[in-house]
Protein backbone atom coordinates (compact mmCIF):
# COMPACT_ATOMS: atom_id res chain seq x y z
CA UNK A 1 -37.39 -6.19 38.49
CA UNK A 2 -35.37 -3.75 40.66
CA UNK A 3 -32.55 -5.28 40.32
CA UNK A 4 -32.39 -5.68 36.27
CA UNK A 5 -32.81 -1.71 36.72
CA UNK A 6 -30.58 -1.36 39.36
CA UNK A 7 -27.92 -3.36 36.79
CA UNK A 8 -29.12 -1.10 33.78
CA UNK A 9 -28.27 1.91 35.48
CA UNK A 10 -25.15 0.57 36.62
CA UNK A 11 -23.51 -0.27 33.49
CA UNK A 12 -25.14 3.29 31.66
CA UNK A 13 -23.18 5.31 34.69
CA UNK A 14 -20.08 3.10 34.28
CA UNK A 15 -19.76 4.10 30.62
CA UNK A 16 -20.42 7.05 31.17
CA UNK A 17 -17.59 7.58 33.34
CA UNK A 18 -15.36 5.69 31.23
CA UNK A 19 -16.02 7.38 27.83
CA UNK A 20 -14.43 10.71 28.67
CA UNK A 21 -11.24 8.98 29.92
CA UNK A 22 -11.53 7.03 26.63
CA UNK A 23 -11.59 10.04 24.75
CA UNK A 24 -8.67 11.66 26.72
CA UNK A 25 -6.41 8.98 25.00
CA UNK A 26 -6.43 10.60 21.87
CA UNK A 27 -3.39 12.84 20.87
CA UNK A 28 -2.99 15.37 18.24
CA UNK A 29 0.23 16.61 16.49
CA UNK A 30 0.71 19.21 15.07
CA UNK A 31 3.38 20.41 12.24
CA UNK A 32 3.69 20.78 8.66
CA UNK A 33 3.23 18.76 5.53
CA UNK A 34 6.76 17.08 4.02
CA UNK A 35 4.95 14.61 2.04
CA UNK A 36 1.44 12.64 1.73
CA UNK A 37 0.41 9.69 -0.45
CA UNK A 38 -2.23 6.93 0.02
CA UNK A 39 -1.31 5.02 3.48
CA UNK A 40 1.70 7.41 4.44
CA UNK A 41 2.45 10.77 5.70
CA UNK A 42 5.53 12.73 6.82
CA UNK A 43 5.63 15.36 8.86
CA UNK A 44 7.88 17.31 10.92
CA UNK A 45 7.29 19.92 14.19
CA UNK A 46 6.40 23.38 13.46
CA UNK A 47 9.29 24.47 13.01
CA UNK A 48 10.58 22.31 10.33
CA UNK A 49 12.51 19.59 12.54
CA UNK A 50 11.68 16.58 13.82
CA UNK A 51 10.42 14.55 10.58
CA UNK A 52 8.43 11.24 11.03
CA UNK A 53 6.78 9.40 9.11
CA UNK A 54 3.14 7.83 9.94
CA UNK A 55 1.19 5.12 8.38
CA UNK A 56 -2.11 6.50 7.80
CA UNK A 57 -5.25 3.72 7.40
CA UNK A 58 -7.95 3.96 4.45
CA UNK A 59 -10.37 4.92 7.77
CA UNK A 60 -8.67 8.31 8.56
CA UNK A 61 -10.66 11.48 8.07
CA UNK A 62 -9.47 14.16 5.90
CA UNK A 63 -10.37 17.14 5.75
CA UNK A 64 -9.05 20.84 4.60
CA UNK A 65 -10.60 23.95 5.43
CA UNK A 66 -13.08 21.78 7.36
CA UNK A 67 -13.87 20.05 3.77
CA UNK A 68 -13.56 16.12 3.01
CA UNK A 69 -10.22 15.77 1.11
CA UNK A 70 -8.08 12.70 0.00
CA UNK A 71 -4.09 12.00 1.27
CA UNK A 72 -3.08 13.46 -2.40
CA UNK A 73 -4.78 16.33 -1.55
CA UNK A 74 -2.67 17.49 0.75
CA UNK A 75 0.29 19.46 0.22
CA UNK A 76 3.90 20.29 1.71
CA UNK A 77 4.25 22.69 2.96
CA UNK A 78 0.45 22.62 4.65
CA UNK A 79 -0.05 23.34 8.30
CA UNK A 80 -1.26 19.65 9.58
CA UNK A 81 -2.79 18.30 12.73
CA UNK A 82 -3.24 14.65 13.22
CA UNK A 83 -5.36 13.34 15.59
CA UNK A 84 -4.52 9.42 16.89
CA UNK A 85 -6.23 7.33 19.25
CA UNK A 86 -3.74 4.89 20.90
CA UNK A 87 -3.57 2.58 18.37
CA UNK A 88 -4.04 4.61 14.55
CA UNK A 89 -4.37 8.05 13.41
CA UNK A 90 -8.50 8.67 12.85
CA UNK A 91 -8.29 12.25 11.67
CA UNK A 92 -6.19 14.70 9.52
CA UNK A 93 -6.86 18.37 9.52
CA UNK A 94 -5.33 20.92 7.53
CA UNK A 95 -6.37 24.60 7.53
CA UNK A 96 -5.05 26.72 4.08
CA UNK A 97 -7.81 29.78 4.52
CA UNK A 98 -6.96 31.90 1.76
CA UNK A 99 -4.33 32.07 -0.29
């Protein structure tokens, strides 16, 4: 019996230590809106340069103003950050406030 605990507590304090270093792979960039449509977004840096293009999957979150949105939603010109875990992009934020 000890050791079935002694294996229990094992694998709960390996994932443990795993899950933050899991979580550290995700990356977020940041920049501005070009254009959005359903499965693609372009973007470029903050300052206007650097445009890419992503492929975004029907499972990404959207959100503006901290509100569910959809891709057609969004707009250019919006100030975007995309969150991506090392395979696909699972979040897009965009913050308008007021205008």
């Amino acid at each position: 019996m000890f050791a079935r605990h002694r294996t229990a507590l094992l694998i709960l304090v390996t994932a443990a230590l795993l899950a933050p270093a899991a979580r550290a792979a995700d990356k977020t960039l940041t920049g501005i809106v070009v254009s959005a449509e359903a499965g693609r977004l372009v973007i470029t840096d903050n300052e206007g340069k650097n445009e890419q293009a992503l492929a975004v999957p029907g499972s990404a979150k959207v959100t503006i103003d901290g509100k569910p949105a959809a891709m057609t939603d969004l707009r250019r010109g919006d100030a975007i950050a995309v969150t991506l875990d090392a395979e696909r992009i699972t979040q897009i934020t965009i913050k308008r406030g007021k205008r």
